[in-house]
Structures are given as C-alpha cells and as structure tokens.
C-alpha atoms as a PDB file:
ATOM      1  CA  UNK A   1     -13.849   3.003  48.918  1.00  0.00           C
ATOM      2  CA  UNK A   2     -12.677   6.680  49.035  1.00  0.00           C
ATOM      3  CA  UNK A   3     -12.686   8.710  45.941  1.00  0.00           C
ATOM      4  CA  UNK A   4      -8.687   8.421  45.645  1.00  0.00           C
ATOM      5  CA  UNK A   5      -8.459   4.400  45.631  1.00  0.00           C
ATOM      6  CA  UNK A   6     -11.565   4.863  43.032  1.00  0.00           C
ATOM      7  CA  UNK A   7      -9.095   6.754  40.669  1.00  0.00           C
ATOM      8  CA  UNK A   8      -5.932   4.497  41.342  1.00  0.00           C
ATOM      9  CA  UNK A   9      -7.823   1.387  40.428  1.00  0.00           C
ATOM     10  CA  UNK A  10      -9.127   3.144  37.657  1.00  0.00           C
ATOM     11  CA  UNK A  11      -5.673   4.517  36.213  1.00  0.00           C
ATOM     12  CA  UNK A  12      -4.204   0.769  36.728  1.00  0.00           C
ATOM     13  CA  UNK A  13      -6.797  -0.535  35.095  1.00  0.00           C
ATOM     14  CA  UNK A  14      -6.696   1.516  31.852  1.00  0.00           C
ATOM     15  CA  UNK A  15      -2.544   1.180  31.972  1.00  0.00           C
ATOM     16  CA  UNK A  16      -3.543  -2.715  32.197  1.00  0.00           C
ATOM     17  CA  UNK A  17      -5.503  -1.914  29.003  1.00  0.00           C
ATOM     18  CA  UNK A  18      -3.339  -0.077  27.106  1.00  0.00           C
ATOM     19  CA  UNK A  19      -0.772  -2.975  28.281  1.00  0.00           C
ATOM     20  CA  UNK A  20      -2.891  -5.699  26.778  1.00  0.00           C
ATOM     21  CA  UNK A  21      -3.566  -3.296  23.334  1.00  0.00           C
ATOM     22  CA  UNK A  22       0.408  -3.014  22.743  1.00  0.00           C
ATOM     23  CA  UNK A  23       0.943  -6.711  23.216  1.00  0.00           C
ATOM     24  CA  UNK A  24      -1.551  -7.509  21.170  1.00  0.00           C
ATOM     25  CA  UNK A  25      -0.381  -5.077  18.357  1.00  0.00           C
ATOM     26  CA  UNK A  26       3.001  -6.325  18.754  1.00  0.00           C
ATOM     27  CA  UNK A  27       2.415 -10.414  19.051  1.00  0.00           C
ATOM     28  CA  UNK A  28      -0.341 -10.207  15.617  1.00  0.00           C
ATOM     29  CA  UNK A  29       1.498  -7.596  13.816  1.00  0.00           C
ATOM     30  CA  UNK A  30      -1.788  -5.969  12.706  1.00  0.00           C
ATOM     31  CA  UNK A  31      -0.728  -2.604  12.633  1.00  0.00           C
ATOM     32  CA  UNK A  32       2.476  -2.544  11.057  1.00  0.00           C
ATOM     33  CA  UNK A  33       1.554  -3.291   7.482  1.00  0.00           C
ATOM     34  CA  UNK A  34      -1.216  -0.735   6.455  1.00  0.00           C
ATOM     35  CA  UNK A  35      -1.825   1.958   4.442  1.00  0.00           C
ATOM     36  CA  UNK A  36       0.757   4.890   5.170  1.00  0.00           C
ATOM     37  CA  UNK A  37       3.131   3.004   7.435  1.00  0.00           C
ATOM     38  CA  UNK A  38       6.359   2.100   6.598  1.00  0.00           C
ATOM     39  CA  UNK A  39       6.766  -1.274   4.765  1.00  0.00           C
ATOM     40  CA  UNK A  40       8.391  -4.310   7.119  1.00  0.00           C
ATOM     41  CA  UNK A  41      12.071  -4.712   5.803  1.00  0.00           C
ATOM     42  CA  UNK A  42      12.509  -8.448   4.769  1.00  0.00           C
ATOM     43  CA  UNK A  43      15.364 -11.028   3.831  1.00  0.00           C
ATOM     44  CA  UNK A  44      14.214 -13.922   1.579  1.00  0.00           C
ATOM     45  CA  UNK A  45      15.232 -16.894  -0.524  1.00  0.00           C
ATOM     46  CA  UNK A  46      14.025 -16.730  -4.316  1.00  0.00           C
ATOM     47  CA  UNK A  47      13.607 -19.602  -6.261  1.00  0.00           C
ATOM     48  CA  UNK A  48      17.592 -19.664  -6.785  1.00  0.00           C
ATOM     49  CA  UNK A  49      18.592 -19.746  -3.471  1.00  0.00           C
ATOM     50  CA  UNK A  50      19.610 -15.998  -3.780  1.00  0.00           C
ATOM     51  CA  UNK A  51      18.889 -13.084  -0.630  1.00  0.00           C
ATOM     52  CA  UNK A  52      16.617 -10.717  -1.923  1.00  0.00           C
ATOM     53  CA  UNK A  53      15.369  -7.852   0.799  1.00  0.00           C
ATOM     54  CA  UNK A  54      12.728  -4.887   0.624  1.00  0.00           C
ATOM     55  CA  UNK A  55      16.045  -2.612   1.272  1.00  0.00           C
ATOM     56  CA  UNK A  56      17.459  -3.538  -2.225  1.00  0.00           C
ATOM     57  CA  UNK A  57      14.474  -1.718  -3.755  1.00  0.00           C
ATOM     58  CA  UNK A  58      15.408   1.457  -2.230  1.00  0.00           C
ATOM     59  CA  UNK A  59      14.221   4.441  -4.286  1.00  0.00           C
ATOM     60  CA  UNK A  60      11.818   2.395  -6.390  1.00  0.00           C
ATOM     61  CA  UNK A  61       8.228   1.641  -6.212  1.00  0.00           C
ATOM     62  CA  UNK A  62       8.168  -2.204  -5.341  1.00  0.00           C
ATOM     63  CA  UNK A  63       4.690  -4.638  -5.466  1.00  0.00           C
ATOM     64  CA  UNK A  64       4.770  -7.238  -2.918  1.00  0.00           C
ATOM     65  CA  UNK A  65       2.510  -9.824  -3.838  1.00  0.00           C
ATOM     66  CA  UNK A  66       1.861 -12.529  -1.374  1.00  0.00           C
ATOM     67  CA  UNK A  67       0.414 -15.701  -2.642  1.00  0.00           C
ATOM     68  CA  UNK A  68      -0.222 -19.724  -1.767  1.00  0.00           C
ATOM     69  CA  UNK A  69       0.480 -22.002  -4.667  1.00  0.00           C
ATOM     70  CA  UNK A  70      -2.922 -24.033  -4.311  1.00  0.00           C
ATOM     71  CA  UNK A  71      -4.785 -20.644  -5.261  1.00  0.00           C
ATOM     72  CA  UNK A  72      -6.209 -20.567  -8.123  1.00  0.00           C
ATOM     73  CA  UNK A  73      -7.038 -16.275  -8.186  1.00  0.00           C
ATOM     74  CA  UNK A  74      -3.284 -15.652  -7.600  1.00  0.00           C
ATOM     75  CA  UNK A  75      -2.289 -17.642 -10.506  1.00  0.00           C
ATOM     76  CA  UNK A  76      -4.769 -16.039 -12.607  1.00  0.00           C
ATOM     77  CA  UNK A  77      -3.679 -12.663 -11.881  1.00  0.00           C
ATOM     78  CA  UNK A  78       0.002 -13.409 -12.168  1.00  0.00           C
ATOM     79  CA  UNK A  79       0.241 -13.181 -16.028  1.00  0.00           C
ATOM     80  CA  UNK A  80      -0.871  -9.607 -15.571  1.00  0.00           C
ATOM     81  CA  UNK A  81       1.524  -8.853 -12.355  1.00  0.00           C
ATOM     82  CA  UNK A  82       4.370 -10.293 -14.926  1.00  0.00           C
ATOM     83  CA  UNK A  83       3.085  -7.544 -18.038  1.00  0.00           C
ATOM     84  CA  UNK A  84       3.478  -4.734 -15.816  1.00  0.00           C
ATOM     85  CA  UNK A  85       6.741  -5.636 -14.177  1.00  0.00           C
ATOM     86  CA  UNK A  86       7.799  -6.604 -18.006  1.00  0.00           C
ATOM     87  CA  UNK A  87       6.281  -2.965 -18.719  1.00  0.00           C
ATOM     88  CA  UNK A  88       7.308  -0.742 -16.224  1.00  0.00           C
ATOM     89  CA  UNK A  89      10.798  -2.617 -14.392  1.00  0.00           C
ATOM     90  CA  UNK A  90      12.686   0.756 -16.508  1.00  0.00           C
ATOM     91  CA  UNK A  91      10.656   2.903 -15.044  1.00  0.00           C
ATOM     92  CA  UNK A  92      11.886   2.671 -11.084  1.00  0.00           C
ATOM     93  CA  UNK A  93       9.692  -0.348 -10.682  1.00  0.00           C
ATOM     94  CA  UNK A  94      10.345  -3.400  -8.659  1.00  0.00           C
ATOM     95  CA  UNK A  95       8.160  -6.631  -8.116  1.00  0.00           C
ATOM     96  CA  UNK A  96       8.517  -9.353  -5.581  1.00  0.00           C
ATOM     97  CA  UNK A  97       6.378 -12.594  -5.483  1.00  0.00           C
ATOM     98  CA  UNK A  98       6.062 -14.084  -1.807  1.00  0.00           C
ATOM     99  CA  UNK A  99       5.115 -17.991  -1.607  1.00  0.00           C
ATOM    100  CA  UNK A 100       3.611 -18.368   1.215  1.00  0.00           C
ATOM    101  CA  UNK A 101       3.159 -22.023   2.929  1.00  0.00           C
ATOM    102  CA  UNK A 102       5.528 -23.397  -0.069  1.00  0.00           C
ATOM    103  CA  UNK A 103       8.565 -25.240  -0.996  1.00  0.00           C
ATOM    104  CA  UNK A 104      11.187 -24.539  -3.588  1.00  0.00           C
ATOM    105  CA  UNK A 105      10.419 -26.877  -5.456  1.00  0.00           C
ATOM    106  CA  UNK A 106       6.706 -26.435  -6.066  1.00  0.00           C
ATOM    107  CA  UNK A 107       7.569 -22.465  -6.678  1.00  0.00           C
ATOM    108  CA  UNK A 108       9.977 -23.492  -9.488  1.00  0.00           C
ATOM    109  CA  UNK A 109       7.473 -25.437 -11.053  1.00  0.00           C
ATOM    110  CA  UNK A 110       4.271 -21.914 -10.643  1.00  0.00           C
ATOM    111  CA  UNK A 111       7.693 -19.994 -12.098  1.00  0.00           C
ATOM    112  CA  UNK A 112       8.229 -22.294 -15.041  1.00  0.00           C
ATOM    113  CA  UNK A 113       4.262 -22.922 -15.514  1.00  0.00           C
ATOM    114  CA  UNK A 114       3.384 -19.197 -15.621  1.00  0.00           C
ATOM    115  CA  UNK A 115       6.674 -18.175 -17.261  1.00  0.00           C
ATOM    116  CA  UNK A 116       7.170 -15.764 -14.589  1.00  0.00           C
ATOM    117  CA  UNK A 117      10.298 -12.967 -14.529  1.00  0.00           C
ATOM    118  CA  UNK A 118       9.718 -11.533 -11.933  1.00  0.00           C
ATOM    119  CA  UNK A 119      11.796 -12.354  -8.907  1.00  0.00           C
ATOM    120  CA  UNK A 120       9.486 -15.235  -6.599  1.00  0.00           C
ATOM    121  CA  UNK A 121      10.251 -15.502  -2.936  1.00  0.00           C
ATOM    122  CA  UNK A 122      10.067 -17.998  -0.403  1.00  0.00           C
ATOM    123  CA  UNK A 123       7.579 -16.547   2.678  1.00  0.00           C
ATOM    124  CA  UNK A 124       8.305 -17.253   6.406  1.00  0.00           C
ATOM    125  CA  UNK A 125       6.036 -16.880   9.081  1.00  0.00           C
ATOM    126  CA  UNK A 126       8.202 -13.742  10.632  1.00  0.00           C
ATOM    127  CA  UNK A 127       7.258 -12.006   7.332  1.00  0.00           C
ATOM    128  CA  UNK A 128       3.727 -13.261   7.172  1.00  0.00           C
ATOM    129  CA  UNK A 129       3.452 -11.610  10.318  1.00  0.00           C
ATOM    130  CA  UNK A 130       5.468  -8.742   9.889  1.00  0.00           C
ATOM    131  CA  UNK A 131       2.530  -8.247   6.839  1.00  0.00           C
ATOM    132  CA  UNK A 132       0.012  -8.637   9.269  1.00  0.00           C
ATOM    133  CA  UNK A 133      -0.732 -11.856   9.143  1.00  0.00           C
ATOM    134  CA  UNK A 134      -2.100 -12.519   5.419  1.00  0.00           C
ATOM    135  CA  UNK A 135      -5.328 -14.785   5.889  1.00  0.00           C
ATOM    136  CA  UNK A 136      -6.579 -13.742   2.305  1.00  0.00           C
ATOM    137  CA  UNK A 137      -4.327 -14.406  -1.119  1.00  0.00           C
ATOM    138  CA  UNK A 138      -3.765 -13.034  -2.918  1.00  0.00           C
ATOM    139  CA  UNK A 139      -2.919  -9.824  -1.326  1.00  0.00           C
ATOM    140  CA  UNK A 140      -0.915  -7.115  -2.936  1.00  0.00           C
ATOM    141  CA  UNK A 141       1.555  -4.115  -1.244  1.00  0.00           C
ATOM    142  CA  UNK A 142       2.204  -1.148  -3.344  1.00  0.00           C
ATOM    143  CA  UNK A 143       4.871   1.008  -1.847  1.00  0.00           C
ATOM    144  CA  UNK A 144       6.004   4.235  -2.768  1.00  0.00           C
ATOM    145  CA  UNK A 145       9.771   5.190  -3.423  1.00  0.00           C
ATOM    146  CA  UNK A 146       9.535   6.423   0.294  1.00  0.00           C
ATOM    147  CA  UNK A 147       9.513   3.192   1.577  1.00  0.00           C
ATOM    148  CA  UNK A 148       5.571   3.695   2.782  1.00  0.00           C
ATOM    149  CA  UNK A 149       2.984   1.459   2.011  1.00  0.00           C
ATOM    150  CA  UNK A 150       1.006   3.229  -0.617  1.00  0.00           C
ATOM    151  CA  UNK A 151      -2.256   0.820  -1.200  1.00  0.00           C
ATOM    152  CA  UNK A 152      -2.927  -2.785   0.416  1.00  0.00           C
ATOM    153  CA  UNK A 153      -5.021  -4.878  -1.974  1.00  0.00           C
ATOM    154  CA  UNK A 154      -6.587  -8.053  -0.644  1.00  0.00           C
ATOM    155  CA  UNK A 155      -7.875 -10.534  -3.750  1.00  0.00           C
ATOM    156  CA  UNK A 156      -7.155 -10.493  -7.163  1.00  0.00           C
ATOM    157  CA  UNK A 157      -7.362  -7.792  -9.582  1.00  0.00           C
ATOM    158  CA  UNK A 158      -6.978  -6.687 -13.246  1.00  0.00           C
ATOM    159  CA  UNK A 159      -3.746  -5.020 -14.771  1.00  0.00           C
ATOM    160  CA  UNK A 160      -5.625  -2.022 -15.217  1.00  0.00           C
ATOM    161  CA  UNK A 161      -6.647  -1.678 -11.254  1.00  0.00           C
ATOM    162  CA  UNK A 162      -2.942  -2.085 -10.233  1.00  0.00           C
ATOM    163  CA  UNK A 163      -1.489   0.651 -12.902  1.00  0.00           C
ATOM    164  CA  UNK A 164      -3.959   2.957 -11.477  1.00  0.00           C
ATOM    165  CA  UNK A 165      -2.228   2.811  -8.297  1.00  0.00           C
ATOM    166  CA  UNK A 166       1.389   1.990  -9.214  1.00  0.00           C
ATOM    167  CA  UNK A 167       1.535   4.503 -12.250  1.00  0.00           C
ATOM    168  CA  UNK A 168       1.339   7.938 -10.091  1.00  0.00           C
ATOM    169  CA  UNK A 169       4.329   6.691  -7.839  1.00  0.00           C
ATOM    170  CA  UNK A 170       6.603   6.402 -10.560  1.00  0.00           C
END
C-alpha cells in the first residue's frame, strides 16, 4: 500500500466517523438539550386540551419540569415547584409541567390531587427526545429569558435549590 492510499483510507475513514457521530447526535438528541444551548421549541396539550409552546414564554425565565405520574420524588417536589411559580409568576416567570408516558386523564387527577396551578402538559416522544431523551424524573430545565438552557437538574430537589438558580435570571 503506498503512502497516498494509506491517507485516503484514513481520511474516509475518519469522515465515516464523524458520519456515524452526527447521526448519532441527531437520531438520540443528546446534545441538543444541555447546559448553554438553546432550549427545543415545543407544542403541547395541557390538561384542557389547550396548545401551550416554549415560544409563548418568550422573554421570561420558564422551568420545564418533566415528570412520570407513577413517581413518587416528582410528586413530592411538586408542592414546592407550585410555591415558587405561585411566588415568582409576576416576576417574568413561567412554569410548565411535562407528563411524560401519561394520559389526560390520570394528569387531571396529579393536578387536582396536588392542587397544582401551574400549567401541566402532555409529553410526546418527539419532545422527550428533543430533551434528550429523559431516562431519570424528575428532571428540571431552567432557561434564561434568552431562550438558553440555563441549568439541567436531574432528581428532585428543595425550593431553596431551584430559587438559587431561577432567582438571578429574573
């Protein structure tokens, strides 16, 4: 093999790479939902059978919270996601509760149960993906008034841990 076949195989096989890295990116949607990219636009039913999308929320800090009904850490945490949209929904802040794997029905009944005002959201698997594929509930976007995803929190947390992040964006 001469030394210029050596580098052509070589360069096709690192564009094969790079190939299979893109595809990959793009079929799990792994990279498009972390910290400091730009949060995945989205179109879903609430409870009501009313469109909500991210691009409503323009201009405001917004907490996507994605969640299962069968878990019992998201609905612990919920109560305190509910004081601080309750709290701070004057101040340019906007909340969004994603069911994930859920009907309508059984995410009227968490709404009722919990006493919820936030808005609650039927999940698809287009924006389950376009998340990055949430594997671990609850888990929590903060994004900034830019549109940028400001902090990614995976399992549930306090009141106080989320104002530390959510009350600097403001």
């Amino acid at each position: 093999m001469t030394l210029t076949s050596y580098r052509n195989r070589l360069r096709v096989l690192a564009q094969m790479g790079i190939a299979v890295l893109v595809v990959f990116g793009l079929a799990s949607g792994g990279w498009a939902a972390e910290k400091g990219a730009q949060a995945p636009d989205f179109s879903l039913v609430d409870i009501s059978g009313n469109t909500v999308s991210l691009g409503q929320m323009k201009d405001k800090v917004v907490l996507v919270n994605f969640f299962t009904i069968w878990c019992q850490p998201c609905r612990h945490e919920m109560p305190d996601l509910n004081a601080i949209y309750k709290e701070n929904k004057d101040k340019g802040l906007s909340m969004v509760g994603i069911g994930l794997n859920a009907d309508p029905n059984q995410l009227k009944v968490l709404v009722k149960q919990l006493n919820l005002d936030y808005p609650v959201l039927l999940g698809t698997e287009q924006v389950n993906k376009a998340y990055g594929d949430i594997v671990g509930v609850p888990t929590t976007f903060i994004i900034d008034k830019q549109g940028k995803i400001a902090e990614k929190i995976v399992g549930a947390r306090k009141k106080e841990e989320f104002l530390q992040v959510i009350k600097p964006l403001l």
